[in-house]
N, C-alpha and C. Protein backbone atom coordinates (compact mmCIF):
# COMPACT_ATOMS: atom_id res chain seq x y z
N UNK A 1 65.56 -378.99 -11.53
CA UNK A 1 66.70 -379.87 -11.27
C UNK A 1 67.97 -379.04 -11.20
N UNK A 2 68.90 -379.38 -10.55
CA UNK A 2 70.41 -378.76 -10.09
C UNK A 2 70.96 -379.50 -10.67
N UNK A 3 71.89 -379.27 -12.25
CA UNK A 3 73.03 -380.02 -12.59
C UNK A 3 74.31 -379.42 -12.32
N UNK A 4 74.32 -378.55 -11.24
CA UNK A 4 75.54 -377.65 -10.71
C UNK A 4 76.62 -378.98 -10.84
N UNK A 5 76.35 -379.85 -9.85
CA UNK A 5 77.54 -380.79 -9.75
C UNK A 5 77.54 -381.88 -10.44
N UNK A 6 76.94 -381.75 -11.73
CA UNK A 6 76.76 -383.23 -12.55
C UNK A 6 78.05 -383.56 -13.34
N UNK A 7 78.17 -384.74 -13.16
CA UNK A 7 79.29 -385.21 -13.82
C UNK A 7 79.08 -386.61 -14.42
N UNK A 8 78.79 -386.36 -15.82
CA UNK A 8 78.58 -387.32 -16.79
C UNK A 8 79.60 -387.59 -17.91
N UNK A 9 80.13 -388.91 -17.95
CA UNK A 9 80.88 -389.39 -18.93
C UNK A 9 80.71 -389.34 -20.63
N UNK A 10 79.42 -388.97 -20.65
CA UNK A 10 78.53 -389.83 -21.55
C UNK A 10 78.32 -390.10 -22.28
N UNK A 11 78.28 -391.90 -21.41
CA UNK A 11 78.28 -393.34 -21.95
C UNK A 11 77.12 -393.57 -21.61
N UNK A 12 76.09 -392.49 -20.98
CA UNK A 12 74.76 -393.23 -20.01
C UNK A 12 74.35 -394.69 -19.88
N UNK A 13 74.42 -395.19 -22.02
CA UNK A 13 73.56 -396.24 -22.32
C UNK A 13 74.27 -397.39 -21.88
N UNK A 14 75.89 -397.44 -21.40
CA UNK A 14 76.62 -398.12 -21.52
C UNK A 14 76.93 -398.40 -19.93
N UNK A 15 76.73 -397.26 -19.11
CA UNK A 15 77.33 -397.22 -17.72
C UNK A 15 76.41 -396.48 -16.98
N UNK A 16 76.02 -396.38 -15.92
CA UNK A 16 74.82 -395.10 -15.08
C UNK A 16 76.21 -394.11 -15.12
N UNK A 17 75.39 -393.00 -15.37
CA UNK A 17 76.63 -391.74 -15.12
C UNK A 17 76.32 -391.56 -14.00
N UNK A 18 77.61 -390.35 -13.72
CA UNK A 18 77.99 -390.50 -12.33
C UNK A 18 77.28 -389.20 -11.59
N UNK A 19 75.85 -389.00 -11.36
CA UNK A 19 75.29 -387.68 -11.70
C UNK A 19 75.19 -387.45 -10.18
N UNK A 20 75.54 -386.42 -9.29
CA UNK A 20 75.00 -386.14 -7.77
C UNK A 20 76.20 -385.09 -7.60
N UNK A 21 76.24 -384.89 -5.77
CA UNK A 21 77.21 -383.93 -5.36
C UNK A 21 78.67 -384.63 -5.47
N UNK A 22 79.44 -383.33 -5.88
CA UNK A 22 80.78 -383.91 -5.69
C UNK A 22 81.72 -382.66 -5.27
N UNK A 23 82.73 -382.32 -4.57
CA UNK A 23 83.43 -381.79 -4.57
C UNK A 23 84.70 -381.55 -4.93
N UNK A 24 85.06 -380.87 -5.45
CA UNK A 24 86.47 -380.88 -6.57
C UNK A 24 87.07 -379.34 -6.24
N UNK A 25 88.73 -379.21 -5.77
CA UNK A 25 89.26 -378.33 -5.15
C UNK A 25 90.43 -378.60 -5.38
N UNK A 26 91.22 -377.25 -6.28
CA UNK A 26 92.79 -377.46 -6.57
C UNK A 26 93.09 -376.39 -6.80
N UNK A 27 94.49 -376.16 -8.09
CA UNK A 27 94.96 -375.17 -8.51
C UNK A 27 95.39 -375.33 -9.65
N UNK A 28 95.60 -374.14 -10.34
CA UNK A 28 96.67 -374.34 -11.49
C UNK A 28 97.80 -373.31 -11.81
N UNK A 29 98.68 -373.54 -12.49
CA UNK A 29 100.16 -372.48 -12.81
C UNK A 29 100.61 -372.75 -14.22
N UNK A 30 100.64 -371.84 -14.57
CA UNK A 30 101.73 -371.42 -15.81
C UNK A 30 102.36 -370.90 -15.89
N UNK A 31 103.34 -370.76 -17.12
CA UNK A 31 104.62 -370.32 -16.56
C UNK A 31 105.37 -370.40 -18.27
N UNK A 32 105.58 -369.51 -18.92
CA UNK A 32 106.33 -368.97 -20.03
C UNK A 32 107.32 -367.91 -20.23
N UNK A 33 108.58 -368.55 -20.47
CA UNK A 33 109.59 -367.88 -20.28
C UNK A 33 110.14 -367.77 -21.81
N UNK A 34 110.49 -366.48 -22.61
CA UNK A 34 111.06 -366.25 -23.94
C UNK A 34 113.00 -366.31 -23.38
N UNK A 35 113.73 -366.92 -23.52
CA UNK A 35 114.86 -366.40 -23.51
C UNK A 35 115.37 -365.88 -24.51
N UNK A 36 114.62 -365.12 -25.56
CA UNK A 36 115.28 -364.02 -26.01
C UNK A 36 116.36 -364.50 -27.49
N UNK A 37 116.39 -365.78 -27.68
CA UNK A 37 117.61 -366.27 -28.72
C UNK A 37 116.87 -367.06 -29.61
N UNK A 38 115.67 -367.19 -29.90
CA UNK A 38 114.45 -368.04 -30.66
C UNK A 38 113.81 -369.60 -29.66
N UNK A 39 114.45 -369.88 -28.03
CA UNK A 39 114.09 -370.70 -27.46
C UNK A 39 113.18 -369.95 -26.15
N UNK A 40 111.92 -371.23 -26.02
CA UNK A 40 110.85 -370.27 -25.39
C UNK A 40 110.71 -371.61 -23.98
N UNK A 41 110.36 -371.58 -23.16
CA UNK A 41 109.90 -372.53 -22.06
C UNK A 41 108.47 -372.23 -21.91
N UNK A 42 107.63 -372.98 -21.76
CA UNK A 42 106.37 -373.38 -21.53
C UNK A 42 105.78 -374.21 -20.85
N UNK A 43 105.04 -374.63 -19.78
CA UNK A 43 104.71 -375.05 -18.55
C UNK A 43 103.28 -374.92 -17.91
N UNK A 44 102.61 -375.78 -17.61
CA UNK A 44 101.73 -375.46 -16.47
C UNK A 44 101.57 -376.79 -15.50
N UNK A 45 101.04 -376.89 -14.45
CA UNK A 45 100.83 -377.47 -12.94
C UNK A 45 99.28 -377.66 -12.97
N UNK A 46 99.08 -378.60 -12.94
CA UNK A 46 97.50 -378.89 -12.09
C UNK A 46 97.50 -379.70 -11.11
N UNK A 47 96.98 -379.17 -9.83
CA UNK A 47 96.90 -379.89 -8.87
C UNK A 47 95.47 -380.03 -8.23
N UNK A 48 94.98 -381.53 -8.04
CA UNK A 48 93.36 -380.94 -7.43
C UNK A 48 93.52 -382.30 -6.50
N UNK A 49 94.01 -381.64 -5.32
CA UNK A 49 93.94 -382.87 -4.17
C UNK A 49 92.95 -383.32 -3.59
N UNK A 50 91.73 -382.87 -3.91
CA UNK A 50 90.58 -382.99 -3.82
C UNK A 50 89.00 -383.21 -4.89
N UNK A 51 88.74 -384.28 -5.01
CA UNK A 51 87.81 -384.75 -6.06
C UNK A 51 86.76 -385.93 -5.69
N UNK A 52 85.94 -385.36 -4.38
CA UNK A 52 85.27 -386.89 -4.03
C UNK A 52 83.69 -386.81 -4.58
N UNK A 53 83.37 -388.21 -4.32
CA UNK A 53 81.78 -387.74 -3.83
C UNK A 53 81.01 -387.74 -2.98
N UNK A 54 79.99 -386.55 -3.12
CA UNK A 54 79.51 -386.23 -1.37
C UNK A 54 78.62 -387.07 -0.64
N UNK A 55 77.98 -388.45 -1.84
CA UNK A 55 77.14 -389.27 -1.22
C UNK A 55 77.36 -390.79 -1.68
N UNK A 56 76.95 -391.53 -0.69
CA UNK A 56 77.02 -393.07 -1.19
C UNK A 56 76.04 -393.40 -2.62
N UNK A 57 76.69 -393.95 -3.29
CA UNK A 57 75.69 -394.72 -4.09
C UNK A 57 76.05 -396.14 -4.13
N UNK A 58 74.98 -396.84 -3.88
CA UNK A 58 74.98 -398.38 -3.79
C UNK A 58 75.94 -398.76 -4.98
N UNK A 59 76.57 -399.52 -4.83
CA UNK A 59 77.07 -400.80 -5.78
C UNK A 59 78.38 -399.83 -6.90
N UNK A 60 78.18 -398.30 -6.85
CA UNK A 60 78.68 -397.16 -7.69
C UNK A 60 80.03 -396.07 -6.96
N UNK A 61 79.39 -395.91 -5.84
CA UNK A 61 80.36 -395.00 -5.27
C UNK A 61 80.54 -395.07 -3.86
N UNK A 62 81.09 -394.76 -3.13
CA UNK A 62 80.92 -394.26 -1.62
C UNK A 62 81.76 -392.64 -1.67
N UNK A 63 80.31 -392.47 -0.39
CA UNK A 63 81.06 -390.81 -0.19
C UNK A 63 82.38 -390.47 0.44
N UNK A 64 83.02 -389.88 -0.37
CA UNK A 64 84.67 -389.04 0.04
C UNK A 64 85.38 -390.04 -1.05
N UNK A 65 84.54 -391.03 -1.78
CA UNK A 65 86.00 -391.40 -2.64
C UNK A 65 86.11 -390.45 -3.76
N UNK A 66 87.64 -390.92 -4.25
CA UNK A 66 87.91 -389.82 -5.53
C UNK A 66 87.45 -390.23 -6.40
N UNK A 67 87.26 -389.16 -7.41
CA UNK A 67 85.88 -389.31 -8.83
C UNK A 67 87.14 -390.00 -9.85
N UNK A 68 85.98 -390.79 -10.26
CA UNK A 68 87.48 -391.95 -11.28
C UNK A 68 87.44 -390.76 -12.64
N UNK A 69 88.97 -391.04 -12.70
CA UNK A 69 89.56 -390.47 -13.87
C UNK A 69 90.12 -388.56 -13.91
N UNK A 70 90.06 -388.30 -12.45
CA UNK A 70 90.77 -387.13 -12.21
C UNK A 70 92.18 -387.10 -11.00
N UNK A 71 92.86 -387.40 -11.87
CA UNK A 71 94.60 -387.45 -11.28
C UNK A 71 94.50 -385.72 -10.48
N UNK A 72 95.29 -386.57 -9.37
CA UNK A 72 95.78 -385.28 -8.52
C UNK A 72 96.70 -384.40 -8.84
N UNK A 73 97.55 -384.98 -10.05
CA UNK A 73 98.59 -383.84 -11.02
C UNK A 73 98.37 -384.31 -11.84
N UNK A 74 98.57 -383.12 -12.84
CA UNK A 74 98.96 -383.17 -14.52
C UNK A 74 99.86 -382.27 -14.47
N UNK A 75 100.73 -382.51 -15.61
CA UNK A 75 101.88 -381.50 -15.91
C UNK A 75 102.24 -381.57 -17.12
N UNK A 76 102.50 -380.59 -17.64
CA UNK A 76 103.12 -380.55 -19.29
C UNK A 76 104.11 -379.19 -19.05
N UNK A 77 105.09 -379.81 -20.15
CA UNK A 77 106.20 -378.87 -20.31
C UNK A 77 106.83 -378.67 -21.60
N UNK A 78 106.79 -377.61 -22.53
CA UNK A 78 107.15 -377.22 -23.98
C UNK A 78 108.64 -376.68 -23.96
N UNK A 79 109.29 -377.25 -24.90
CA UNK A 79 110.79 -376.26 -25.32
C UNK A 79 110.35 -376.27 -26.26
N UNK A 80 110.53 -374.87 -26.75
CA UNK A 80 110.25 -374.93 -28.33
C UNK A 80 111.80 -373.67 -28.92
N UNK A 81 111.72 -373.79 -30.46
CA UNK A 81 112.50 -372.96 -30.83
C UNK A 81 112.21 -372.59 -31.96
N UNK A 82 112.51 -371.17 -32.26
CA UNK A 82 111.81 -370.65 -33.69
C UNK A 82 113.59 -369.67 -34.22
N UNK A 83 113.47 -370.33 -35.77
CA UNK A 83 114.41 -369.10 -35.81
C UNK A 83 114.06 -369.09 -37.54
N UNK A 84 113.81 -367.62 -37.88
CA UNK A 84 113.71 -367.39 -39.13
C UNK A 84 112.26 -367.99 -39.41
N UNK A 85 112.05 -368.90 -40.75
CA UNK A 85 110.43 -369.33 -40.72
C UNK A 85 110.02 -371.45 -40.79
N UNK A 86 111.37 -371.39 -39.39
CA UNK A 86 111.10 -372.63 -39.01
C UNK A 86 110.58 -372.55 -37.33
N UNK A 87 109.80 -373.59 -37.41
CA UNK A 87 109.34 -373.55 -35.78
C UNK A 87 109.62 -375.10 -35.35
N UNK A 88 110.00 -375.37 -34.01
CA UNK A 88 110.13 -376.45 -33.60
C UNK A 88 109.55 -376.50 -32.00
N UNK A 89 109.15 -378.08 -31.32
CA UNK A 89 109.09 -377.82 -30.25
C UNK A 89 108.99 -379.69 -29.74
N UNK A 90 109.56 -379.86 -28.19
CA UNK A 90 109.42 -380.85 -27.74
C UNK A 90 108.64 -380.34 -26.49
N UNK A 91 107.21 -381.26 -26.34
CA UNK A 91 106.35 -381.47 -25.33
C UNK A 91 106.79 -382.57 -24.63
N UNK A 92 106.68 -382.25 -23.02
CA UNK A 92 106.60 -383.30 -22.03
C UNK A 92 105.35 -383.59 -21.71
N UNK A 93 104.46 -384.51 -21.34
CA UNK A 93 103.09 -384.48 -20.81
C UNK A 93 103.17 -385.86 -19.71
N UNK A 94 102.68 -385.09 -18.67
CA UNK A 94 102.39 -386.30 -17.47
C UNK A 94 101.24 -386.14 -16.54
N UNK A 95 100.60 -387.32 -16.65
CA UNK A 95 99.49 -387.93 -16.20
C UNK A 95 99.58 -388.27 -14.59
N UNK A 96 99.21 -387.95 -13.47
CA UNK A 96 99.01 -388.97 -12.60
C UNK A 96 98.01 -390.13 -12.64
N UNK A 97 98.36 -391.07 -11.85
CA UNK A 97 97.37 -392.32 -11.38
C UNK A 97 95.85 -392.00 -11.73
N UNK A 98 94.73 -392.82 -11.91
CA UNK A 98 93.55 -392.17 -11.87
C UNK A 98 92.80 -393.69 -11.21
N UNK A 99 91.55 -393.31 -10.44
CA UNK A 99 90.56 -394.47 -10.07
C UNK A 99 89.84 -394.67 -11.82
N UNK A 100 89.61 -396.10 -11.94
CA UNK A 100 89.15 -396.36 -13.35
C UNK A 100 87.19 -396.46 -12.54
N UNK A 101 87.15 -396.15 -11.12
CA UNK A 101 85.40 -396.27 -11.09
C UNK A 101 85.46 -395.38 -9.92
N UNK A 102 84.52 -395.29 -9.43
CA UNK A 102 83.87 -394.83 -8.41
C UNK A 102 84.05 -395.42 -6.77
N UNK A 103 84.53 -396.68 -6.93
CA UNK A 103 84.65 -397.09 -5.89
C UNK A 103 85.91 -397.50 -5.28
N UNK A 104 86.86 -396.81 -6.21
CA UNK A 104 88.36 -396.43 -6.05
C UNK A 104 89.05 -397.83 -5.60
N UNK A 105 88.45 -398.99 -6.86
CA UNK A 105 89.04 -400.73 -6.50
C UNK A 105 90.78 -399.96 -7.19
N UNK A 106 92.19 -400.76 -6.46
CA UNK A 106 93.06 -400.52 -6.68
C UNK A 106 93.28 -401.78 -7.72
N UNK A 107 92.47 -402.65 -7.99
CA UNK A 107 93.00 -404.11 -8.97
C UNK A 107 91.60 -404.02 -10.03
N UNK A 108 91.86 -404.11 -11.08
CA UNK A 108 91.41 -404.44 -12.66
C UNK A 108 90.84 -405.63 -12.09
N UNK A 109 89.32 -405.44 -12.41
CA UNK A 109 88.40 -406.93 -12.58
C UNK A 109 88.84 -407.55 -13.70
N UNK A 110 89.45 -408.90 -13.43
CA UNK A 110 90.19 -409.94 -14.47
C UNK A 110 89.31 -410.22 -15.54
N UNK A 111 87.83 -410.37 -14.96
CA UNK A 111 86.55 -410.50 -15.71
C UNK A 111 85.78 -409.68 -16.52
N UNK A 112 86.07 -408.74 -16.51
CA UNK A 112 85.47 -407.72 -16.91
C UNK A 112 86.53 -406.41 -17.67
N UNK A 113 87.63 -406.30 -17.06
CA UNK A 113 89.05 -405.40 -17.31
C UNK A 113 88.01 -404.29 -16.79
N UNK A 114 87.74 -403.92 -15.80
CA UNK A 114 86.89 -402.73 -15.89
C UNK A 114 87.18 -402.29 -14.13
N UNK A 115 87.46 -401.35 -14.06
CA UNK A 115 87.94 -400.43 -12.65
C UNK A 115 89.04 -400.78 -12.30
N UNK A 116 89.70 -400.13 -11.22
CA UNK A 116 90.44 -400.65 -10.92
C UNK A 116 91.64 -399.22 -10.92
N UNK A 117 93.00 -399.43 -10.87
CA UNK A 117 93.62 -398.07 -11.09
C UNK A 117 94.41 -398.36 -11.76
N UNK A 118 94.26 -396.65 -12.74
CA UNK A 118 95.46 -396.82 -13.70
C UNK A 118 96.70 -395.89 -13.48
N UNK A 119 97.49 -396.61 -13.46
CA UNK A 119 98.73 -396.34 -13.57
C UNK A 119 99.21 -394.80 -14.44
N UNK A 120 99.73 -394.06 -13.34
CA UNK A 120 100.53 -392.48 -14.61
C UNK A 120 101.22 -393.25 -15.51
N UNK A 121 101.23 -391.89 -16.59
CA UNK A 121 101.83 -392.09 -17.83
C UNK A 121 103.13 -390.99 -18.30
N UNK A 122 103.92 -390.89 -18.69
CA UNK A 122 104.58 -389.80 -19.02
C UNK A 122 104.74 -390.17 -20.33
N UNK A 123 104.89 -389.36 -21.85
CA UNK A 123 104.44 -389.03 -22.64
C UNK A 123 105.53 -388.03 -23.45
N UNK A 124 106.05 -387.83 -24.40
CA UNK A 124 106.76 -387.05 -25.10
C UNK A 124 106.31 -386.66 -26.53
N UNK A 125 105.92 -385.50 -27.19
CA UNK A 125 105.83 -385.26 -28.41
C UNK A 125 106.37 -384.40 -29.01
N UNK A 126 106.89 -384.18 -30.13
CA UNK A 126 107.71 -383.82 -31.26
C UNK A 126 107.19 -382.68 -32.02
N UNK A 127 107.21 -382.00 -32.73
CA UNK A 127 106.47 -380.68 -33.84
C UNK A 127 107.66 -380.14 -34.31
N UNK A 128 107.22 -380.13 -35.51
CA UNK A 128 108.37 -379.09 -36.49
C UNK A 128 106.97 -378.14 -37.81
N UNK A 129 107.31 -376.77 -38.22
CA UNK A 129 106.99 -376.53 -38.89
C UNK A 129 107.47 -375.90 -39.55
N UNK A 130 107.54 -375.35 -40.87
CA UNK A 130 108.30 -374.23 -41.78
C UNK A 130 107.60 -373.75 -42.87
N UNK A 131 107.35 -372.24 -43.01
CA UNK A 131 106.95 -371.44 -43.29
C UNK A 131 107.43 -370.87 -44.84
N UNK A 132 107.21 -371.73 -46.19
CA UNK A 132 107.93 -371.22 -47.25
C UNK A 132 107.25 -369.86 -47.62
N UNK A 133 106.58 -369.47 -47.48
CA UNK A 133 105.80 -368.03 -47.73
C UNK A 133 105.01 -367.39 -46.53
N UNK A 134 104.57 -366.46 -46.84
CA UNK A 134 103.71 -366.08 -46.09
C UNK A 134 101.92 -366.84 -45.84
N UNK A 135 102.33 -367.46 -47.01
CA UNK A 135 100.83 -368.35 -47.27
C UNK A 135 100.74 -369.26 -47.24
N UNK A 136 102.16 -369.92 -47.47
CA UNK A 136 102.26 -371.60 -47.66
C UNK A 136 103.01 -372.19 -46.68
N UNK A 137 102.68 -373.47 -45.56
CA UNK A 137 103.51 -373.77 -44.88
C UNK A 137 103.67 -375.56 -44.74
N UNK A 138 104.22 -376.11 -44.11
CA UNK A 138 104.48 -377.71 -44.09
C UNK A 138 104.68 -377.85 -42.47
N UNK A 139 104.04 -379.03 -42.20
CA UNK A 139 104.10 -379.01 -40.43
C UNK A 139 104.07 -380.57 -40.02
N UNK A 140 104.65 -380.74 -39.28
CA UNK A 140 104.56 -382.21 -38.68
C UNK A 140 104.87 -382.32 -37.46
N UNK A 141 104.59 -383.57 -36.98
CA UNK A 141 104.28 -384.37 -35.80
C UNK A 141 104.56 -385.85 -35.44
N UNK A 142 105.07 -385.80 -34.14
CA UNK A 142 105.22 -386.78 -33.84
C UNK A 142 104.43 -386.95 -32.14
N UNK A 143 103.47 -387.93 -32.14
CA UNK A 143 102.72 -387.88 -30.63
C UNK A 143 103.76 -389.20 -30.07
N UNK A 144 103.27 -389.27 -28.68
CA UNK A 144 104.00 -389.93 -27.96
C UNK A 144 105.17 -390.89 -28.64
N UNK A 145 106.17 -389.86 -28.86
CA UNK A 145 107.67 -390.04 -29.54
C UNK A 145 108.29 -391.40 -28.86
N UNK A 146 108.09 -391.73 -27.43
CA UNK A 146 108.87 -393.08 -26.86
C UNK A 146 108.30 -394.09 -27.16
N UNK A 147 106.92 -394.06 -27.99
CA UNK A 147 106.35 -395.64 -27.83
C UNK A 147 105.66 -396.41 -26.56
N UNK A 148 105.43 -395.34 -25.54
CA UNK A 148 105.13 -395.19 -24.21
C UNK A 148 103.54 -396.55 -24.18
N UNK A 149 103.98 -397.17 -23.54
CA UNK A 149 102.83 -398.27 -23.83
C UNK A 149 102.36 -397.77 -22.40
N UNK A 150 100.75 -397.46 -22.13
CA UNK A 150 100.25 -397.30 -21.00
C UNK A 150 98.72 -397.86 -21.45
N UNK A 151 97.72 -397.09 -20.14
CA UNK A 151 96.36 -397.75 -20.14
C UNK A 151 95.61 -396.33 -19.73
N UNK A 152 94.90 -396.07 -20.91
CA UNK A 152 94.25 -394.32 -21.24
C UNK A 152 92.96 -394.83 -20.45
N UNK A 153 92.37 -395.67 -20.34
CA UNK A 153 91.15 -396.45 -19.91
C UNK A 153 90.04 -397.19 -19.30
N UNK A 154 88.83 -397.62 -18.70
CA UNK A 154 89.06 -398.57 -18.32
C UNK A 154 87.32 -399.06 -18.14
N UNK A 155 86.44 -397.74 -18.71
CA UNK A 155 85.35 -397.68 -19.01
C UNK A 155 84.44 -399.00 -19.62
N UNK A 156 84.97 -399.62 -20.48
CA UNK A 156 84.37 -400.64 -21.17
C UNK A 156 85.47 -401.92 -21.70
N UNK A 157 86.57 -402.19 -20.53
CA UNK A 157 87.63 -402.59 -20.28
C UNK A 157 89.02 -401.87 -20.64
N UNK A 158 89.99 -402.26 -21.01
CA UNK A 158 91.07 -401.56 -20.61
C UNK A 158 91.65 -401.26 -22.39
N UNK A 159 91.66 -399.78 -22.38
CA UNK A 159 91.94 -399.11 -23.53
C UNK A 159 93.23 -398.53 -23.62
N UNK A 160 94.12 -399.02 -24.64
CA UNK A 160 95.37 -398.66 -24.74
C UNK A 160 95.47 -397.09 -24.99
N UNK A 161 96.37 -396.26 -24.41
CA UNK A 161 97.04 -395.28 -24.55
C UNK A 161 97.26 -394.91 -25.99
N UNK A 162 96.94 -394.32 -26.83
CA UNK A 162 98.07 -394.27 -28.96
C UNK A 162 99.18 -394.51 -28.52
N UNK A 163 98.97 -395.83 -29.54
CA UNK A 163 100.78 -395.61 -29.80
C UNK A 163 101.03 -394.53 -30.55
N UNK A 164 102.54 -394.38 -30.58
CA UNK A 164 103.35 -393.33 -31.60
C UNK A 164 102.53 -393.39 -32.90
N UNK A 165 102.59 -391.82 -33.31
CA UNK A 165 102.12 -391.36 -34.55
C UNK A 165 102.60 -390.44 -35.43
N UNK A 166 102.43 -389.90 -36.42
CA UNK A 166 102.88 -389.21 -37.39
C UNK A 166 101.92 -388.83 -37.85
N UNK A 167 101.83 -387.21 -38.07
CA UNK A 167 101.06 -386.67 -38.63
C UNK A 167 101.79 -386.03 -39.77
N UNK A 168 101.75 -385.39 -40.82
CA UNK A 168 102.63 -383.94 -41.93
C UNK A 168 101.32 -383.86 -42.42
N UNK A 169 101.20 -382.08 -42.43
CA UNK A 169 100.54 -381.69 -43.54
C UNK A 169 100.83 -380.24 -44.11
N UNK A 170 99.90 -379.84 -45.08
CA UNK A 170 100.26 -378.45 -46.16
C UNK A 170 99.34 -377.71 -45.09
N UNK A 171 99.30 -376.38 -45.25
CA UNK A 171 98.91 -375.20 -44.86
C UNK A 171 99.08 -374.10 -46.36
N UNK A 172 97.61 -373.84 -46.87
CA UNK A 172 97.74 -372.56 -47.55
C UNK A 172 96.80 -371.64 -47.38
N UNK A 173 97.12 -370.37 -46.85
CA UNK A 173 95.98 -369.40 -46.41
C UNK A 173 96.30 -368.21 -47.72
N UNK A 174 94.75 -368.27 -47.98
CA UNK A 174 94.29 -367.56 -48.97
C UNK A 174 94.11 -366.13 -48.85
């Protein structure tokens, strides 16, 4: 058997995975810049304008649509700043659009909440840490800082995005 091009979710028991040819073709970039004063830029680009599949499947897919759940961009972008033995940083993160199936429906089955397209997301998170020793440190978090209500989902109907969170914890290396 050839699982060169397999592409499984897997949910098998829950959904047929999505197993056959597919073709998938893009790029990516990064990009980190120190300016030198304790503030750093951080960055990368994904682009894959291309993600179909190469054959019909009844009732599942048709060939050349795009494979659900791979956006044609992603992008994230870090400022961070360090000075002395504090660290800080704000993340940008953005999502494009994604097909929620295979058969690239643009409307959510009312009946089911299941396919359909989801909507990009843009996304902001928070980090601070500080360093009281060489051994001991304190760190926290904040994930999607705006409260960004979106739809991460759509597999076994429509799954909210996290809301905002908070993480703090200790660090002691022995």
């Amino acid at each position: 058997m050839d699982f060169s091009n397999q592409v499984d979710p897997g949910i098998s028991n829950i959904r047929a995975p999505n197993e056959g040819s597919a073709l998938i073709q893009g790029a990516e970039a990064s990009l980190s810049y120190d300016f030198g004063n304790g503030f750093n830029l951080n960055g990368n680009l994904t682009w894959i304008p291309t993600a179909e599949f190469g054959e019909d499947r009844p009732g599942q897919a048709l060939d050349g649509n795009r494979l659900p759940y791979s956006p044609e961009w992603t992008a994230n972008l870090s400022i961070s700043y360090r000075t002395g033995s504090m660290r800080t940083a704000l993340m940008f993160n953005y999502t494009d659009e994604v097909f929620g199936d295979g058969m690239n429906r643009t409307q959510i089955d009312p009946l089911s909440n299941m396919g359909g397209l989801i909507p990009s997301y843009f996304t902001i998170d928070a980090t601070a840490s500080y360093d009281f020793s060489p051994q001991f440190s304190v760190y926290g978090s904040i994930k999607n800082l705006a409260d960004k209500r979106y739809i991460a989902g759509l597999r076994q109907g429509i799954y909210a995005g996290p809301e905002r969170s908070f993480d703090v914890g200790l660090s002691y290396r022995f």
